[in-house]
PDB file of N, CA and C in Angstrom:
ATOM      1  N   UNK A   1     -14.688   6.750 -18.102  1.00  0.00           N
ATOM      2  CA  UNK A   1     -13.366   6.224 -17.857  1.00  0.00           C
ATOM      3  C   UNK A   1     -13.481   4.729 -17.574  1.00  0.00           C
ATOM      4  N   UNK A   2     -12.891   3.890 -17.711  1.00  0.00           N
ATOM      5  CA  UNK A   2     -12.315   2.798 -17.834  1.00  0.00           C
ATOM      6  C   UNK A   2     -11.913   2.450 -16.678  1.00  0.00           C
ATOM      7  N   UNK A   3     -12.685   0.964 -16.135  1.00  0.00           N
ATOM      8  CA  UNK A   3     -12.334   0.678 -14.340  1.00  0.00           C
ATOM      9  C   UNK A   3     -10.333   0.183 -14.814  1.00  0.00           C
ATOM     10  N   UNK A   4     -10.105   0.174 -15.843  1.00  0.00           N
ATOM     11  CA  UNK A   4      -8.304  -0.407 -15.884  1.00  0.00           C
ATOM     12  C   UNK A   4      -7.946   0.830 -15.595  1.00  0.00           C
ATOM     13  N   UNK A   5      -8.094   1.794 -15.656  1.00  0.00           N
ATOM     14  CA  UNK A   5      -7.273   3.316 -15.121  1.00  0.00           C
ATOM     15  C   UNK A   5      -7.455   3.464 -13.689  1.00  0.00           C
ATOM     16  N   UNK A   6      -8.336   3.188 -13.423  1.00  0.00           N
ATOM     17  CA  UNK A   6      -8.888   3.590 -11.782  1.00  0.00           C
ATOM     18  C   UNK A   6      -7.849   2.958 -10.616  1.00  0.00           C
ATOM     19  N   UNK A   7      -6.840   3.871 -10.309  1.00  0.00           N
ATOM     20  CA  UNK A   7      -5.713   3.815  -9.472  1.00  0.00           C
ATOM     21  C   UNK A   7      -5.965   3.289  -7.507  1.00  0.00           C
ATOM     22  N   UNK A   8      -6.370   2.617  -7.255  1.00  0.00           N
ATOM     23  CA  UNK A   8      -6.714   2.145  -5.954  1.00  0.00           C
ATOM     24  C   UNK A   8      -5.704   1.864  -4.780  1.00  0.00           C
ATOM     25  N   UNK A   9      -4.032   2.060  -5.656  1.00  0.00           N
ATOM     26  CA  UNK A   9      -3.057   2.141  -4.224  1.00  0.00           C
ATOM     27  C   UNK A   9      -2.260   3.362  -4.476  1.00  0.00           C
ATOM     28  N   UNK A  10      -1.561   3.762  -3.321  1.00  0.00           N
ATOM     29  CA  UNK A  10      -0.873   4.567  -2.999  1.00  0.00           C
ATOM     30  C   UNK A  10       0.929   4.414  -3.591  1.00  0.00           C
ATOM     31  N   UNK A  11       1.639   4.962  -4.221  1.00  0.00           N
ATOM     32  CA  UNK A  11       2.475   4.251  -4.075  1.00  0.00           C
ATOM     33  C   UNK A  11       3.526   5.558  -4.210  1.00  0.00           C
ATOM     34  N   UNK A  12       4.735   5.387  -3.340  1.00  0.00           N
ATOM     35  CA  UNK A  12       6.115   6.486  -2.654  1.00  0.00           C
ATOM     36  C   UNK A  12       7.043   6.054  -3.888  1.00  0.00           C
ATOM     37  N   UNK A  13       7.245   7.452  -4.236  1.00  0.00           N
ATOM     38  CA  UNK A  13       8.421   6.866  -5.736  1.00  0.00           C
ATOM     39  C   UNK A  13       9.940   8.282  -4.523  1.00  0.00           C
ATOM     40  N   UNK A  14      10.781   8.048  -5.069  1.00  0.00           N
ATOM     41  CA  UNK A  14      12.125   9.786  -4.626  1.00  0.00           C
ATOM     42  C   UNK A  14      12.265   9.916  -6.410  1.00  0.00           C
ATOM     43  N   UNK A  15      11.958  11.445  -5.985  1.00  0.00           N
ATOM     44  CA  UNK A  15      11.955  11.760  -7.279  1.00  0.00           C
ATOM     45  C   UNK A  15      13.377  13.064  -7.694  1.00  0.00           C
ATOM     46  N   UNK A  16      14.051  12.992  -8.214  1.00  0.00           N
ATOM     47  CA  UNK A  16      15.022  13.742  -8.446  1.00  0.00           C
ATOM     48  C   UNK A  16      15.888  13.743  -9.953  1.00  0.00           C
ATOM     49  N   UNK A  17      17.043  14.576  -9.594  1.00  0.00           N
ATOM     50  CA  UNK A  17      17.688  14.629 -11.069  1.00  0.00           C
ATOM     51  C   UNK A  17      18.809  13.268 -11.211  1.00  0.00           C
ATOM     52  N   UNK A  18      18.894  13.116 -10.199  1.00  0.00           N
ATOM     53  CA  UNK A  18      19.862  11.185 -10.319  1.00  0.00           C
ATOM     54  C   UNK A  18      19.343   9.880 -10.239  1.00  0.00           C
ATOM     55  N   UNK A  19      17.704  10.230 -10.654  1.00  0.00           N
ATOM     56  CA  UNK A  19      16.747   9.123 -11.355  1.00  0.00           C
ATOM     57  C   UNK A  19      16.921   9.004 -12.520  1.00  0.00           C
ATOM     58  N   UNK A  20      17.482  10.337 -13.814  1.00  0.00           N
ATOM     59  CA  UNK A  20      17.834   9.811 -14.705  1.00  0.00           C
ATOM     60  C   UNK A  20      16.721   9.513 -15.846  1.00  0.00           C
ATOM     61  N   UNK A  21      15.401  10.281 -15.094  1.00  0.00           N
ATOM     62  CA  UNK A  21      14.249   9.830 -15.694  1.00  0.00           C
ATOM     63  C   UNK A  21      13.262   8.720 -15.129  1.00  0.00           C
ATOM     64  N   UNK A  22      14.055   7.773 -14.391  1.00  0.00           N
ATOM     65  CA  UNK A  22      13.189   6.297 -14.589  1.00  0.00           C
ATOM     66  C   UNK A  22      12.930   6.549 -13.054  1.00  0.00           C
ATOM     67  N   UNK A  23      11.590   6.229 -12.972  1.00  0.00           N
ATOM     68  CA  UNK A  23      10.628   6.298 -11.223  1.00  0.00           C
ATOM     69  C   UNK A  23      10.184   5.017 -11.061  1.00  0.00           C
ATOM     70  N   UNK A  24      10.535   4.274 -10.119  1.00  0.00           N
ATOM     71  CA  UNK A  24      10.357   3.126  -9.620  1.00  0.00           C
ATOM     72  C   UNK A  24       9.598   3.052  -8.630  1.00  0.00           C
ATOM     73  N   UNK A  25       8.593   2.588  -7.990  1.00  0.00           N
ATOM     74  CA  UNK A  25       8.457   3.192  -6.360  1.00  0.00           C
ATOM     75  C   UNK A  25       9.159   2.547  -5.208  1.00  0.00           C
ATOM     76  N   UNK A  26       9.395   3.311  -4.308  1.00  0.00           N
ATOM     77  CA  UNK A  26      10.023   3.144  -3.213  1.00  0.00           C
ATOM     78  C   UNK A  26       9.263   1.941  -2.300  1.00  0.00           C
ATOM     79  N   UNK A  27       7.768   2.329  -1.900  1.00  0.00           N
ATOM     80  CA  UNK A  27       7.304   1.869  -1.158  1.00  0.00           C
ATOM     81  C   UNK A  27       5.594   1.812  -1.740  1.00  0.00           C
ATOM     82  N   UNK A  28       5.123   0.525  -1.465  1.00  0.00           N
ATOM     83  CA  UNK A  28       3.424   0.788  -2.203  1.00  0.00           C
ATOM     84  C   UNK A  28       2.652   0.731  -0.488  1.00  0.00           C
ATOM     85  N   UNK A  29       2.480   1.704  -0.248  1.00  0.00           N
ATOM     86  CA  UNK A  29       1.255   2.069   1.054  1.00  0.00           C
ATOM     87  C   UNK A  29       0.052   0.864   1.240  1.00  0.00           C
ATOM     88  N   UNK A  30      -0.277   0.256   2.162  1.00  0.00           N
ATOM     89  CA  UNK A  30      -1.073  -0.924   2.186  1.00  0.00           C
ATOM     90  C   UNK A  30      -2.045  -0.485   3.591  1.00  0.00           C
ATOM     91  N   UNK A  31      -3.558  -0.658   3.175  1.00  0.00           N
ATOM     92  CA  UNK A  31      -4.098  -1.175   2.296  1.00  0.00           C
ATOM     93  C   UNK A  31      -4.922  -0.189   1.245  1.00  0.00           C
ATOM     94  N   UNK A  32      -4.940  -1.084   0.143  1.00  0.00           N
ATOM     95  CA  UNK A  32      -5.106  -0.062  -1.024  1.00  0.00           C
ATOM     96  C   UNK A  32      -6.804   0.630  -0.390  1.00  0.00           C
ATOM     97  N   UNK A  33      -7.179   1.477  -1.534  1.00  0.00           N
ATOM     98  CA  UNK A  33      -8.736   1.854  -1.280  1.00  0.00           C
ATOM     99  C   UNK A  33      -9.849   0.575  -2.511  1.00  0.00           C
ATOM    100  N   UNK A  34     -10.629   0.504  -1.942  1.00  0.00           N
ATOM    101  CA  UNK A  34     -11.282   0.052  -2.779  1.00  0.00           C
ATOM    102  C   UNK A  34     -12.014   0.470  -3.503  1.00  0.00           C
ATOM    103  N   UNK A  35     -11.941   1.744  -4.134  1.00  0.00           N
ATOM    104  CA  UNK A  35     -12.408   2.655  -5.528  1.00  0.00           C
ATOM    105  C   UNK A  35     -11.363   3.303  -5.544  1.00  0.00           C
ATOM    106  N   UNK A  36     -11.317   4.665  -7.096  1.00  0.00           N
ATOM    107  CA  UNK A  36     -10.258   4.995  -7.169  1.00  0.00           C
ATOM    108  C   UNK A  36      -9.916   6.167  -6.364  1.00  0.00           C
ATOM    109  N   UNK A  37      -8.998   6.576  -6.128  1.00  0.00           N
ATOM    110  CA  UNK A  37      -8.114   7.566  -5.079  1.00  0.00           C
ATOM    111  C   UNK A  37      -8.377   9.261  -6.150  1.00  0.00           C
ATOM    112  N   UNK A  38      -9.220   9.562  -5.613  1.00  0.00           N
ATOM    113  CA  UNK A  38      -9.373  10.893  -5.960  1.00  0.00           C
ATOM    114  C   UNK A  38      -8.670  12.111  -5.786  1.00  0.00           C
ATOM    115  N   UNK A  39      -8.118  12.252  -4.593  1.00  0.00           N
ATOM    116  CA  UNK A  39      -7.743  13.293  -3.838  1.00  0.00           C
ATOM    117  C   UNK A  39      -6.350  13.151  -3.144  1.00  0.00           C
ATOM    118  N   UNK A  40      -5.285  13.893  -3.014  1.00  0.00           N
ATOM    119  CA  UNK A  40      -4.174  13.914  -2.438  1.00  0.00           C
ATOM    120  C   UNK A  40      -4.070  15.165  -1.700  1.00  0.00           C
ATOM    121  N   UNK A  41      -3.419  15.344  -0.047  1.00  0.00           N
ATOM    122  CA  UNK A  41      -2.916  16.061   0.388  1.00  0.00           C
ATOM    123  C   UNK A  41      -1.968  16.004   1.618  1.00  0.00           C
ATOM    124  N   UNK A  42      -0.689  16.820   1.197  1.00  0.00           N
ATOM    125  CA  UNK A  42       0.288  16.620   2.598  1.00  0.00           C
ATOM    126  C   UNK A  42       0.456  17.807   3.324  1.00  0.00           C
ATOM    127  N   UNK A  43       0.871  17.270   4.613  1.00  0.00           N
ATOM    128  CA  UNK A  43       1.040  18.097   5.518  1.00  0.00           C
ATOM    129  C   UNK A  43       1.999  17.829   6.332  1.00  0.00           C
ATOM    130  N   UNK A  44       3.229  18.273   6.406  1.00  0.00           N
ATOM    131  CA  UNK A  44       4.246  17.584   7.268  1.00  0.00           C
ATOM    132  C   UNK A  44       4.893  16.323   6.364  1.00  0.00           C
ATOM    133  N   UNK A  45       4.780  15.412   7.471  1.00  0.00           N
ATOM    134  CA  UNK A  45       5.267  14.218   7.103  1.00  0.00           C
ATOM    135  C   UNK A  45       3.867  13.367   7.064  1.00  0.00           C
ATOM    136  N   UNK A  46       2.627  13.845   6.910  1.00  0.00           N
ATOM    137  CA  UNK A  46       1.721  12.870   6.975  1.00  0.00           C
ATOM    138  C   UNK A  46       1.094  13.557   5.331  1.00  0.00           C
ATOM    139  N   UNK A  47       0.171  11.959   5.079  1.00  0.00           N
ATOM    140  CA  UNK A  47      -0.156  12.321   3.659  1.00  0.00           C
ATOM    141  C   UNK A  47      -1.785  11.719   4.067  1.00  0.00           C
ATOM    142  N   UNK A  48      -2.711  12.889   3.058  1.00  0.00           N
ATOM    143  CA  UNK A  48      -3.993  12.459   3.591  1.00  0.00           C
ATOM    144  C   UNK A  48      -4.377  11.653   2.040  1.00  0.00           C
ATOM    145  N   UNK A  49      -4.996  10.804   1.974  1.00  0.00           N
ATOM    146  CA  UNK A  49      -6.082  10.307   0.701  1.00  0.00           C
ATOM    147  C   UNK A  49      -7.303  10.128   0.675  1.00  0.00           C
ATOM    148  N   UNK A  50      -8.325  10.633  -0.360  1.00  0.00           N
ATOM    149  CA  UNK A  50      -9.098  10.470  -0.360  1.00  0.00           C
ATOM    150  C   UNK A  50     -10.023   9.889  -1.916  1.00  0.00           C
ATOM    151  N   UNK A  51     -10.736   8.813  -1.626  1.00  0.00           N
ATOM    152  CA  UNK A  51     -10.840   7.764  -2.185  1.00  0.00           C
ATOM    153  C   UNK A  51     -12.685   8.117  -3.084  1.00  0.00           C
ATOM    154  N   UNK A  52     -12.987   7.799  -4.408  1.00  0.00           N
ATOM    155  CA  UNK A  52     -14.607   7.561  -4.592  1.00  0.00           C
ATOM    156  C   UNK A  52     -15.692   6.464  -3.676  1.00  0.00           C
ATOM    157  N   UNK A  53     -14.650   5.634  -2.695  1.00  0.00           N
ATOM    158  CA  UNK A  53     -15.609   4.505  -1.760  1.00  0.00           C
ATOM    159  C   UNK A  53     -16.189   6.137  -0.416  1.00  0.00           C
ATOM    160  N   UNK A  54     -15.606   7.324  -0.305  1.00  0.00           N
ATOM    161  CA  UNK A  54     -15.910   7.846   0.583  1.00  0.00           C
ATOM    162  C   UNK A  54     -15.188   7.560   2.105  1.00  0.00           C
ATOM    163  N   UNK A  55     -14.230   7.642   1.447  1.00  0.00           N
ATOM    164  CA  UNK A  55     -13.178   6.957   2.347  1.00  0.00           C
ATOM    165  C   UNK A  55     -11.613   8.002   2.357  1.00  0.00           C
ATOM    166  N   UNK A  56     -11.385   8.421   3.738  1.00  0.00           N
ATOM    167  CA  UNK A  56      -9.827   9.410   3.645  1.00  0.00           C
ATOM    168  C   UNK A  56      -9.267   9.020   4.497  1.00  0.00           C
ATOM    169  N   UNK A  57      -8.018   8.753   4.126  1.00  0.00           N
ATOM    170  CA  UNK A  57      -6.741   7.793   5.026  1.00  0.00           C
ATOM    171  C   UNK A  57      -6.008   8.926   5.252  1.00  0.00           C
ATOM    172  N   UNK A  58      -5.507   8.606   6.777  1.00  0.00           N
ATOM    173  CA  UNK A  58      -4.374   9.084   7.190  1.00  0.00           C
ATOM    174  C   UNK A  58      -3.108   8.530   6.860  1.00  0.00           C
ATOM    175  N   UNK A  59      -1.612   8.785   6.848  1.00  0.00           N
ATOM    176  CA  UNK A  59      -0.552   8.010   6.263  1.00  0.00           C
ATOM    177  C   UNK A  59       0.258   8.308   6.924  1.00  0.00           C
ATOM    178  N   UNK A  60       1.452   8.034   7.675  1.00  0.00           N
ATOM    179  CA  UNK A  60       2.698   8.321   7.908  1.00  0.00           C
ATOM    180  C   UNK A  60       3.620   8.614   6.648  1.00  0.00           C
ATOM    181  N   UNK A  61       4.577   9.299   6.536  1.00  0.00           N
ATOM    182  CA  UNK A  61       5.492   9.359   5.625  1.00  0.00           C
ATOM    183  C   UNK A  61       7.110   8.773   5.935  1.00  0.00           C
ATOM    184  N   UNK A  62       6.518   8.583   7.011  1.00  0.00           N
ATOM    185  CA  UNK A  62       7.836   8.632   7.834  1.00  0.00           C
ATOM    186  C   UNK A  62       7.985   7.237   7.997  1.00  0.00           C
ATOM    187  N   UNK A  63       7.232   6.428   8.300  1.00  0.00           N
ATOM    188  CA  UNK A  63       7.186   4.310   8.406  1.00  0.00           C
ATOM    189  C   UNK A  63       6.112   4.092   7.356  1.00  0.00           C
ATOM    190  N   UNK A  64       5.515   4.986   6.705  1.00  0.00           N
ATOM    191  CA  UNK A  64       4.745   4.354   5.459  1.00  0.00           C
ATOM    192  C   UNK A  64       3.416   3.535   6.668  1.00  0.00           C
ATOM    193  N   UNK A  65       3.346   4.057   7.222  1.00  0.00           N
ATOM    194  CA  UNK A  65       1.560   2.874   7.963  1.00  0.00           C
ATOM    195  C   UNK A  65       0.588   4.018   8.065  1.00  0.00           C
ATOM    196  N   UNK A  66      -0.572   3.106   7.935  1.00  0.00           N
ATOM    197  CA  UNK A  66      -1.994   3.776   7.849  1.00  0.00           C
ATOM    198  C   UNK A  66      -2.018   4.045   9.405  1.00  0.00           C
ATOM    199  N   UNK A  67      -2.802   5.745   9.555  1.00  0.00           N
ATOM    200  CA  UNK A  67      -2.727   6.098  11.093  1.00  0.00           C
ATOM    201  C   UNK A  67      -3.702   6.153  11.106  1.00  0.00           C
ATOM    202  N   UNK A  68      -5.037   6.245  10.247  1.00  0.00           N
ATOM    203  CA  UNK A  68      -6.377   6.357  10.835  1.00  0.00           C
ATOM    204  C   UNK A  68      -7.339   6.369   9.334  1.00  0.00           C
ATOM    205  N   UNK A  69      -8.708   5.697   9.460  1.00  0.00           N
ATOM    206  CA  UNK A  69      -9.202   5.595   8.297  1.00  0.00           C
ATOM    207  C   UNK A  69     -10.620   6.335   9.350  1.00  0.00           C
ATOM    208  N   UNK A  70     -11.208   7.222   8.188  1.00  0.00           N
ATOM    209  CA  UNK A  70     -12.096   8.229   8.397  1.00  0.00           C
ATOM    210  C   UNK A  70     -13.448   7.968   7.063  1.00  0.00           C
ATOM    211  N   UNK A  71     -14.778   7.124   7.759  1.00  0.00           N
ATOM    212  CA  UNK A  71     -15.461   6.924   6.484  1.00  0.00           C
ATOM    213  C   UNK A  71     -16.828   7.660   6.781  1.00  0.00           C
ATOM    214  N   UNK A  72     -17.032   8.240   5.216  1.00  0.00           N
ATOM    215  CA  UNK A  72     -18.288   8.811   5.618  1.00  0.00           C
ATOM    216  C   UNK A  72     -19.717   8.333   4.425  1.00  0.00           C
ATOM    217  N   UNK A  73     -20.553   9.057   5.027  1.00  0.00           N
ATOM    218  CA  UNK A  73     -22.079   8.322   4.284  1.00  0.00           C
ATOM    219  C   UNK A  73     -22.053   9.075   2.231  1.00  0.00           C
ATOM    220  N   UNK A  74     -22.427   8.040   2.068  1.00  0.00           N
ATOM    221  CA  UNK A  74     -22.026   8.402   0.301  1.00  0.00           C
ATOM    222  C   UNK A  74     -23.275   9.210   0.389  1.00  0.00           C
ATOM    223  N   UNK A  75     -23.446  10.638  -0.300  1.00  0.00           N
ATOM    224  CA  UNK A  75     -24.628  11.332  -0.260  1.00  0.00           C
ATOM    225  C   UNK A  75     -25.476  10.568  -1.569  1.00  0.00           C
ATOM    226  N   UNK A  76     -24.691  10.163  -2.644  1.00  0.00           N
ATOM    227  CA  UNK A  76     -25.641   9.566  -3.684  1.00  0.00           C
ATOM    228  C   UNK A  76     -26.330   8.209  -4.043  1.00  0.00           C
ATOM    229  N   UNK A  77     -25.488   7.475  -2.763  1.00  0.00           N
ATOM    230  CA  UNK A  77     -26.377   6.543  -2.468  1.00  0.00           C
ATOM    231  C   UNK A  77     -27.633   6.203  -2.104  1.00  0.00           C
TER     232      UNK A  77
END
């Protein structure tokens, strides 16, 4: 794959039937990861990410801010 595909921010689109089709995003989550974002999961109002740097962010959904960054040792390094 191609480092131009490799997606490194987060970004909040509302997605519904009076979009009409067209998704804009709402809000782009800061700060991005610095490899690409592998992994998505929510729970509540919080959204977890997890990144190829070995890296999983906590998120608010609710004010959009980072609540906690969680890094661990790359095993293939």
């Amino acid at each position: 794959m191609s480092d131009a595909f490799i997606q490194t921010t987060l970004k909040v689109f509302d997605v519904g039937v009076e979009t009409g089709g067209i998704l804009t995003p709402r809000v782009t989550l800061e700060p991005p990861n610095y490899d690409g974002i592998e992994c998505l999961a929510i729970q509540g109002n919080t959204l977890f990410s997890g990144s190829r740097d070995c890296i999983i962010k906590k998120w608010s959904l609710d004010n959009h801010e980072l609540l906690l960054i969680s890094e661990f040792l790359n095993p293939y390094n």
